[in-house]
C-alpha atoms as a PDB file:
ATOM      1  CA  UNK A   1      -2.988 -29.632   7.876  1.00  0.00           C
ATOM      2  CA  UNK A   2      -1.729 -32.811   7.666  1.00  0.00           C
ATOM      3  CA  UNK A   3       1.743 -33.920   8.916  1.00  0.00           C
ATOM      4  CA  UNK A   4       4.136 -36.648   9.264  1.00  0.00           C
ATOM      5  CA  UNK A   5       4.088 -38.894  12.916  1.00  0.00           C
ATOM      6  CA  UNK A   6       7.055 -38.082  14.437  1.00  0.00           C
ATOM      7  CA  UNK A   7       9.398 -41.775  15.550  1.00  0.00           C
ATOM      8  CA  UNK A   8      11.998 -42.525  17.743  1.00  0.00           C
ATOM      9  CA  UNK A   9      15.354 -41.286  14.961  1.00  0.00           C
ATOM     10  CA  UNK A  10      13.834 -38.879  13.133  1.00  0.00           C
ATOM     11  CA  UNK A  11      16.315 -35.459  13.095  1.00  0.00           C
ATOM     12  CA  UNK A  12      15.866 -32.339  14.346  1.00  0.00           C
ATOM     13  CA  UNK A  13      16.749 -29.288  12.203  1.00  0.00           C
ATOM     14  CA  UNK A  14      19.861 -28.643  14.615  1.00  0.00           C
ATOM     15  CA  UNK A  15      21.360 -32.116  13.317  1.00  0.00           C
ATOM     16  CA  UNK A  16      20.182 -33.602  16.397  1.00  0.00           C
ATOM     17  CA  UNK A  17      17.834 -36.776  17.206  1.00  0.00           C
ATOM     18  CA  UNK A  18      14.229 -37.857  18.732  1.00  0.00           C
ATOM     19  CA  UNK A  19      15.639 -40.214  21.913  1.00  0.00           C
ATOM     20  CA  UNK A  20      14.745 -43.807  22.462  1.00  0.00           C
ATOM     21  CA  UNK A  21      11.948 -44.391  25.169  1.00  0.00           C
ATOM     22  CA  UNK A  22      11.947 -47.344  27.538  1.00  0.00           C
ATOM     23  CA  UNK A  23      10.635 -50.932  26.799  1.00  0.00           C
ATOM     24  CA  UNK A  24       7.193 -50.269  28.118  1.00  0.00           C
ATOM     25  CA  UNK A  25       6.916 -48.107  25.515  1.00  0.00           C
ATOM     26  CA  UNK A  26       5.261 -50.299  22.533  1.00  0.00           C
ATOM     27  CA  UNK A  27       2.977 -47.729  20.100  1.00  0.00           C
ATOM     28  CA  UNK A  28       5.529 -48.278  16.556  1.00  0.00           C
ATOM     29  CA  UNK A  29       4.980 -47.124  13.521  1.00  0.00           C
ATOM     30  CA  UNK A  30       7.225 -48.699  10.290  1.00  0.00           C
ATOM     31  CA  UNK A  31       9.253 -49.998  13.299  1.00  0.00           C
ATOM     32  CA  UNK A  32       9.629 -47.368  15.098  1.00  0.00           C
ATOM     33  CA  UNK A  33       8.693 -46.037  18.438  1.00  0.00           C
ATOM     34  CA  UNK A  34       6.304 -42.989  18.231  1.00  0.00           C
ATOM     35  CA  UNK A  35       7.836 -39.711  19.479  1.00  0.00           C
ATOM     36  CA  UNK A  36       5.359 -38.130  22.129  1.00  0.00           C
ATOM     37  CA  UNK A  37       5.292 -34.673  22.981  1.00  0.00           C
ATOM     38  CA  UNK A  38       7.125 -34.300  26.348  1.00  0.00           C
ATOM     39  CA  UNK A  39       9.776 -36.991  25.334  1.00  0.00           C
ATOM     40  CA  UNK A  40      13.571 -35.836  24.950  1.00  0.00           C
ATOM     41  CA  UNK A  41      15.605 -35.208  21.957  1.00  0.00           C
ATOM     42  CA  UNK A  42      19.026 -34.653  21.732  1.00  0.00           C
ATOM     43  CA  UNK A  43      20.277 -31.475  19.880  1.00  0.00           C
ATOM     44  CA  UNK A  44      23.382 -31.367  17.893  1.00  0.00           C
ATOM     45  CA  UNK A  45      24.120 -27.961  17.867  1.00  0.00           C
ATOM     46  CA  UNK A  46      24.323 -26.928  21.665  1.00  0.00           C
ATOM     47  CA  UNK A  47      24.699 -30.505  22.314  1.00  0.00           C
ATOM     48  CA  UNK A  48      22.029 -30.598  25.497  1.00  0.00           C
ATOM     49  CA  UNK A  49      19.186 -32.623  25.740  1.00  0.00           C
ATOM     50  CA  UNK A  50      15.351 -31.016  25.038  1.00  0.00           C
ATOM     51  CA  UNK A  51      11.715 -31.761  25.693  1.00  0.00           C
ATOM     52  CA  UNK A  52       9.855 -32.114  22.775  1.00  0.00           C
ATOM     53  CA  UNK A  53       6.694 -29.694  22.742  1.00  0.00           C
ATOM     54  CA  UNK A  54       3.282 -28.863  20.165  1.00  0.00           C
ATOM     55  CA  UNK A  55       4.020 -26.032  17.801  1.00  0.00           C
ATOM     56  CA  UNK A  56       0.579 -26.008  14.757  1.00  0.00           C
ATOM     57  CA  UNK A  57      -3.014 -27.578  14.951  1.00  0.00           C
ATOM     58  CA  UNK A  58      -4.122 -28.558  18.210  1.00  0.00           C
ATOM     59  CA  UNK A  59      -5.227 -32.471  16.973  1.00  0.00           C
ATOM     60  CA  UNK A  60      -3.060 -34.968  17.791  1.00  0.00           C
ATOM     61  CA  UNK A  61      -2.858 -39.244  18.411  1.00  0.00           C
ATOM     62  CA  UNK A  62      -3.126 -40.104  22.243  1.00  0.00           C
ATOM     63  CA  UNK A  63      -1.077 -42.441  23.811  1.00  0.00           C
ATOM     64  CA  UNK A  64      -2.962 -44.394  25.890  1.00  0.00           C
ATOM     65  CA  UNK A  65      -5.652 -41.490  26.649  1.00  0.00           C
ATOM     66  CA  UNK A  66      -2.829 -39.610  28.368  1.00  0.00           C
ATOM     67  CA  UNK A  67      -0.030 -38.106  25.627  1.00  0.00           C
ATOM     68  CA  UNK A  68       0.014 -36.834  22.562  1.00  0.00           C
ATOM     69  CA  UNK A  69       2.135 -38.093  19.606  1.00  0.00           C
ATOM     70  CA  UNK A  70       4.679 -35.292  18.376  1.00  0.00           C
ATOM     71  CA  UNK A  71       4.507 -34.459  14.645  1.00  0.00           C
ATOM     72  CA  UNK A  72       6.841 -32.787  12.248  1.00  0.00           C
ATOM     73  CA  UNK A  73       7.359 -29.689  12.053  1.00  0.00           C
ATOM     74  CA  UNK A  74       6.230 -29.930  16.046  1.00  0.00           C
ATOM     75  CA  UNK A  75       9.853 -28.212  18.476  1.00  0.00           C
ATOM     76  CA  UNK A  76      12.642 -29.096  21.200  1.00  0.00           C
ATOM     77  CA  UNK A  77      13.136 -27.094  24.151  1.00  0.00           C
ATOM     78  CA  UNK A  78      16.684 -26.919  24.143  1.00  0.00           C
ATOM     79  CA  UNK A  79      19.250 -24.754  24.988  1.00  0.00           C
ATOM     80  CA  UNK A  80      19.392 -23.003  21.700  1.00  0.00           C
ATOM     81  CA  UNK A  81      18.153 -19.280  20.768  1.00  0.00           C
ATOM     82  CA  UNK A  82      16.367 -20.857  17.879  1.00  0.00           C
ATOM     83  CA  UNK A  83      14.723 -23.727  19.037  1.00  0.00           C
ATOM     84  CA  UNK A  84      14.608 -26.560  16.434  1.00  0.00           C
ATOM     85  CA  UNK A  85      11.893 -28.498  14.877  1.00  0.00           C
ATOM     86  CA  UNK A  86      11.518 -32.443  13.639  1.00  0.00           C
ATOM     87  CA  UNK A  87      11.757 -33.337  10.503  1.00  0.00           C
ATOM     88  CA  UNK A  88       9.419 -36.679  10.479  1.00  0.00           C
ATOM     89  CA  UNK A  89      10.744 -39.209   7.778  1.00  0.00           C
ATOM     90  CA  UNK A  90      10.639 -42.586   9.524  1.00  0.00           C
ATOM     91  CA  UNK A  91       7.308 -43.643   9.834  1.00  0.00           C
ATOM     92  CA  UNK A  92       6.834 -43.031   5.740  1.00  0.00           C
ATOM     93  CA  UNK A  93       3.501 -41.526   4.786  1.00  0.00           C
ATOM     94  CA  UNK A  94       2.129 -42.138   7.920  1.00  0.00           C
ATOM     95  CA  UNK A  95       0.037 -38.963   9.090  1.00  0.00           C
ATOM     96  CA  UNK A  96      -2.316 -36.721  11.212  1.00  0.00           C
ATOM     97  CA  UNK A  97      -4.475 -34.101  10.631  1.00  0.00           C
ATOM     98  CA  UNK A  98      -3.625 -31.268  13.074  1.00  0.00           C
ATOM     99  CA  UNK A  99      -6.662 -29.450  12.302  1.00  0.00           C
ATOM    100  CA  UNK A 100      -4.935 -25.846  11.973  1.00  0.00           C
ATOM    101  CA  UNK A 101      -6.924 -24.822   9.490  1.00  0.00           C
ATOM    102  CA  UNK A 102      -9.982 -25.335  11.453  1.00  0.00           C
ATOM    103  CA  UNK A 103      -8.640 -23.680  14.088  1.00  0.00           C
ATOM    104  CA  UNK A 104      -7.089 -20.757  11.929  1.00  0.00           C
ATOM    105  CA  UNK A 105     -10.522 -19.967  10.643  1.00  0.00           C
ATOM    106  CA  UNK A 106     -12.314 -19.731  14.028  1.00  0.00           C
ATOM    107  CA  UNK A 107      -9.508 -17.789  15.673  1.00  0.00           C
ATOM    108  CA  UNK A 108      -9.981 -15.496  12.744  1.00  0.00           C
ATOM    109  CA  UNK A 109     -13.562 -15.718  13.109  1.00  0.00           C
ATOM    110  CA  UNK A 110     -13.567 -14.623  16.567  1.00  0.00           C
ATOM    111  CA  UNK A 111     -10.786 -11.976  16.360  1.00  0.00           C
ATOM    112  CA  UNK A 112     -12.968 -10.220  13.465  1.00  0.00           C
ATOM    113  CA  UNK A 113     -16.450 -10.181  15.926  1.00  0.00           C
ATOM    114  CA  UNK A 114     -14.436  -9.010  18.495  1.00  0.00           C
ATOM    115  CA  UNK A 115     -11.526  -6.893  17.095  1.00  0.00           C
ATOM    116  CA  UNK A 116     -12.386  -3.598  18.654  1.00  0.00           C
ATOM    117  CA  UNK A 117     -11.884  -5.026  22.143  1.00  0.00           C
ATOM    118  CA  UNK A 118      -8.457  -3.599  23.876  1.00  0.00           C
ATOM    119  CA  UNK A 119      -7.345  -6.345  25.443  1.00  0.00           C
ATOM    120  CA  UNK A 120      -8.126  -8.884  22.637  1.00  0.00           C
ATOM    121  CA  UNK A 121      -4.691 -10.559  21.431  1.00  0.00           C
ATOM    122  CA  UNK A 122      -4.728 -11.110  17.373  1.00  0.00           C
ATOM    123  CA  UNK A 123      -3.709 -14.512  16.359  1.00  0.00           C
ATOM    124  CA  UNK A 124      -0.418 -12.728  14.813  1.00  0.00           C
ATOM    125  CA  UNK A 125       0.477 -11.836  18.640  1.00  0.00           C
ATOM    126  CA  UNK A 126      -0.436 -15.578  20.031  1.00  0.00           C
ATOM    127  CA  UNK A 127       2.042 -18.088  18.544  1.00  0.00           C
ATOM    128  CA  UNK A 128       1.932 -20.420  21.342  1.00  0.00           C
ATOM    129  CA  UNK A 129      -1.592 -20.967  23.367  1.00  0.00           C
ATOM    130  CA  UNK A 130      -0.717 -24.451  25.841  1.00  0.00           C
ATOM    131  CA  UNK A 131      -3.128 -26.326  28.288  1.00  0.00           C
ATOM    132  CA  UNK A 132      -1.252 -28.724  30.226  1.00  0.00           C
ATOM    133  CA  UNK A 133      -2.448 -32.047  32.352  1.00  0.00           C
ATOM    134  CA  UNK A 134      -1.416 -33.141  35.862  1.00  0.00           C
ATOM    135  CA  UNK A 135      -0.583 -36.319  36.772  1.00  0.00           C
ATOM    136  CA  UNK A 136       0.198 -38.475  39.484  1.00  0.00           C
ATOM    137  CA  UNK A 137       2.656 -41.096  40.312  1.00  0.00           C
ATOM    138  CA  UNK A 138       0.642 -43.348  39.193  1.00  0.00           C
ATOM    139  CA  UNK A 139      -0.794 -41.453  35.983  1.00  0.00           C
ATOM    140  CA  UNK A 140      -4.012 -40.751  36.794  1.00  0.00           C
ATOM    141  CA  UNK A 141      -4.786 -37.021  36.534  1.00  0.00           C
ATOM    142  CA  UNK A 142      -5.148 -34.566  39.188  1.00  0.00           C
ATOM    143  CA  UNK A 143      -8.205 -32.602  39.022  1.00  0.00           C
ATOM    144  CA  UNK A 144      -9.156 -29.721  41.334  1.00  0.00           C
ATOM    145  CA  UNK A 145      -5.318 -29.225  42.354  1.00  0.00           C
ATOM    146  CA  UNK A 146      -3.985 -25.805  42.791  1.00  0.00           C
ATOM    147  CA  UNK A 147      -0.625 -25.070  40.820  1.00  0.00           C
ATOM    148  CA  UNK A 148       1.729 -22.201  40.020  1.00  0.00           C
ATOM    149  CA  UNK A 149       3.032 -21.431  36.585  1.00  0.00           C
ATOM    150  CA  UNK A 150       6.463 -19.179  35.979  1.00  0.00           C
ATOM    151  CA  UNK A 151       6.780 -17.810  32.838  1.00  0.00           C
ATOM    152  CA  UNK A 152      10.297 -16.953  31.578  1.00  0.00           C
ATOM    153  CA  UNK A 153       9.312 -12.742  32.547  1.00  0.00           C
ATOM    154  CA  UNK A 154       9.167 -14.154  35.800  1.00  0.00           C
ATOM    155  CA  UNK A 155       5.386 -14.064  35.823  1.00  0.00           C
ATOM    156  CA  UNK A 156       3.538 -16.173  38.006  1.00  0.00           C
ATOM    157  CA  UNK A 157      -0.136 -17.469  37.337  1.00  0.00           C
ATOM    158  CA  UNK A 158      -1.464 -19.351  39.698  1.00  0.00           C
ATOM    159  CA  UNK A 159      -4.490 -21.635  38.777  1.00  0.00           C
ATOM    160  CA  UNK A 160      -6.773 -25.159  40.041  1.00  0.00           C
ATOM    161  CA  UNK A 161      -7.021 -27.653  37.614  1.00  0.00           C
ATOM    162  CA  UNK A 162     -10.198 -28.860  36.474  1.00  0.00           C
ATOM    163  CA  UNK A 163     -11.955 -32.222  36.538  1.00  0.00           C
ATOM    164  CA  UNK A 164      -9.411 -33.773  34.346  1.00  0.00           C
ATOM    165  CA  UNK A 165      -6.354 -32.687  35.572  1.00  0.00           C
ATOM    166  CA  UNK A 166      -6.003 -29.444  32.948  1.00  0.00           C
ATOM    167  CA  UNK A 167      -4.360 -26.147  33.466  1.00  0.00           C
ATOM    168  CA  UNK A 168      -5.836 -23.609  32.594  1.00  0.00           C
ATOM    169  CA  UNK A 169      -4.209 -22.283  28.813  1.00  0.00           C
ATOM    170  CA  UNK A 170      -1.318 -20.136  29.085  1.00  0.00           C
ATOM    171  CA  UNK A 171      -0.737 -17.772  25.952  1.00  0.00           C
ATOM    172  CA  UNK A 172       2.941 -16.341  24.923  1.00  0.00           C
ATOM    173  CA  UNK A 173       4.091 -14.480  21.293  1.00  0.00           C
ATOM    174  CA  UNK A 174       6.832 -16.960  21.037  1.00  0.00           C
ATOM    175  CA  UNK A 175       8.302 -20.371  22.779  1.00  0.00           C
ATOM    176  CA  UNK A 176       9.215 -19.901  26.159  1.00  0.00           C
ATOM    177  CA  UNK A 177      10.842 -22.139  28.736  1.00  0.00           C
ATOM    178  CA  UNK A 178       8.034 -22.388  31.915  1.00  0.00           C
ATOM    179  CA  UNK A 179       8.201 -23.836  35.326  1.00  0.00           C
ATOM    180  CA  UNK A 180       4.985 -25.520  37.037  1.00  0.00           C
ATOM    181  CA  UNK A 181       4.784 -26.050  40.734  1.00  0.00           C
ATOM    182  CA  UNK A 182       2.292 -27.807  42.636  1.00  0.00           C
ATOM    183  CA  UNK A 183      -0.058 -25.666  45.060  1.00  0.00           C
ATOM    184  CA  UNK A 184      -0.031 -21.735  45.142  1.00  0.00           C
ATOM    185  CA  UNK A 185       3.277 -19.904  45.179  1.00  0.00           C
ATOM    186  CA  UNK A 186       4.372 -16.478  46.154  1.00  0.00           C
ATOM    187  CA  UNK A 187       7.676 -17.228  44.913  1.00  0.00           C
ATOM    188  CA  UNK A 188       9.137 -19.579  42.435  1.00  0.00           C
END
């Protein structure tokens, strides 16, 4: 599906608004500084400030090999119950294809070959499917590097990234705040 880039001043639903990033940061579109996913915005309606994060199509713009760029529609971590979502306006017609369809159709696809399976999630049940990448100090990623996810339950999964730094993907029915720690936890 194709959606607006997401800039540094577009709104959230909530009233609130994407957050400058610092001087380094130079990708603009119509003026503007591109909003990444993992950057902050500020939410006007329990007045704290978020972390932006994917919600659609998997396909995104990197920054720089190493973030995505957040598109509307995409949602802030906040404090909120209902977590809001940008509305991208600033960078005009300026857009990406998420690829949701395409990714609609194979989930489908393999949810029909393999629906008699018990422990098979449908794609109604798994809103929110993330992979995330390690990096460190100095931005490189951190492959083969043992971790510990908490999930709001309280959950742990433990993990090693692979050779580029990636987690492995961690599926939930809705948004959910998450903690990662660095080597293997019994308690987080």
């Amino acid at each position: 599906m194709l959606r607006r880039i997401a800039v540094v001043g577009d709104t959230l639903t909530s009233g609130g608004v994407i957050l400058p990033y610092g001087n380094q940061m130079d990708f603009m579109f119509h003026g503007h500084q591109v909003a990444l996913i993992g950057g902050e915005a500020y939410c006007g309606t329990c007045k704290s400030t978020g972390i932006i994060i994917k919600a659609g199509g998997p396909a995104r713009l990197n920054y720089m090999n190493a973030r995505e760029v957040a598109l509307d529609r995409d949602i802030v971590l906040c404090k909120c119950q209902q977590h809001p979502q940008i509305i991208a306006i600033h960078a005009g017609d300026s857009t990406v294809d998420d690829e949701a369809e395409k990714y609609s159709a194979m989930a489908n696809a393999t949810s029909a070959s393999t629906s008699s399976a018990r422990d098979v999630r449908t794609q109604s049940e798994v809103k929110h499917d993330e992979q995330f990448t390690l990096y460190d100090a100095t931005g490189k990623p951190m492959p083969e590097t043992f971790y510990t996810v908490r999930l709001s339950s309280g959950e742990l999964a433990h993990g090693v990234t692979d050779s580029s730094g990636r987690t492995e993907r961690h599926a939930t029915s809705n948004a959910q705040n998450i903690r990662l720690y660095l080597g293997h936890r019994e308690v987080a």
